[in-house]
Protein backbone atom coordinates (compact mmCIF):
# COMPACT_ATOMS: atom_id res chain seq x y z
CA UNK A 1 34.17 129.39 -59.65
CA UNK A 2 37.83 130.05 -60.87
CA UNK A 3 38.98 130.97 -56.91
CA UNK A 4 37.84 127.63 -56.42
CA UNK A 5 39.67 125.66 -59.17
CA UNK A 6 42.85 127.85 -58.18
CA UNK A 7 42.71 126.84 -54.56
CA UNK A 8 42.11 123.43 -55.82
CA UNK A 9 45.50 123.55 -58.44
CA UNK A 10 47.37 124.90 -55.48
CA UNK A 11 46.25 122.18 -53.26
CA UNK A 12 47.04 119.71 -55.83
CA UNK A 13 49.56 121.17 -57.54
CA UNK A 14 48.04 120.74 -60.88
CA UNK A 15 44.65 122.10 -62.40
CA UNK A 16 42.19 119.66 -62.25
CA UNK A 17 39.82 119.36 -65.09
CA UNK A 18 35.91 120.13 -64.63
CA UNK A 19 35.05 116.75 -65.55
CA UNK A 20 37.04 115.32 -63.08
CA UNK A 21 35.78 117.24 -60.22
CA UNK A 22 32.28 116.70 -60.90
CA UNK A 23 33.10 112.68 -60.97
CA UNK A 24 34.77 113.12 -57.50
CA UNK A 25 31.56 115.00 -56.05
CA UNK A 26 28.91 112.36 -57.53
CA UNK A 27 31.14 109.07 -56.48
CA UNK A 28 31.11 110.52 -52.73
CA UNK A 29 27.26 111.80 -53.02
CA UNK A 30 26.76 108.53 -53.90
CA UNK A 31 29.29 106.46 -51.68
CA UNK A 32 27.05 108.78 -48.48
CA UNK A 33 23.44 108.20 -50.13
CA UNK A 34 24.69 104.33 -50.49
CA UNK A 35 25.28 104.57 -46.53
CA UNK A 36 22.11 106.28 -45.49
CA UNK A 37 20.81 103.82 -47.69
CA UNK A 38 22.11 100.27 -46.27
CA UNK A 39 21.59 101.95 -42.62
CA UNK A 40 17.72 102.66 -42.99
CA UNK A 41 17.28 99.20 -44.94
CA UNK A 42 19.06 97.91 -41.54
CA UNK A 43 16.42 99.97 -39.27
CA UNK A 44 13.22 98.72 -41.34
CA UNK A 45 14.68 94.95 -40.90
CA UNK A 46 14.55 95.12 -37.62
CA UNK A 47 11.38 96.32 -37.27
């Protein structure tokens, strides 16, 4: 877990909190379930 965070402050160029990261990962596992969502909604309308 701490090579991660590393390449993550070197990419960033500061270290990035755990708290932070884990809000990053659930806004885009959201933003992609919200997708998948609206799509198959879309699918069963036109059925």
């Amino acid at each position: 877990m701490n090579d991660d965070l590393s390449i993550l402050e070197k990419l960033f160029g500061f270290p990035i909190p755990d708290f932070a990261l884990w809000i990053g990962i659930g806004v885009i596992v959201l933003v992609v379930l919200a997708f998948i969502l609206k799509g198959f909604f879309d699918e069963m309308k036109k059925k």
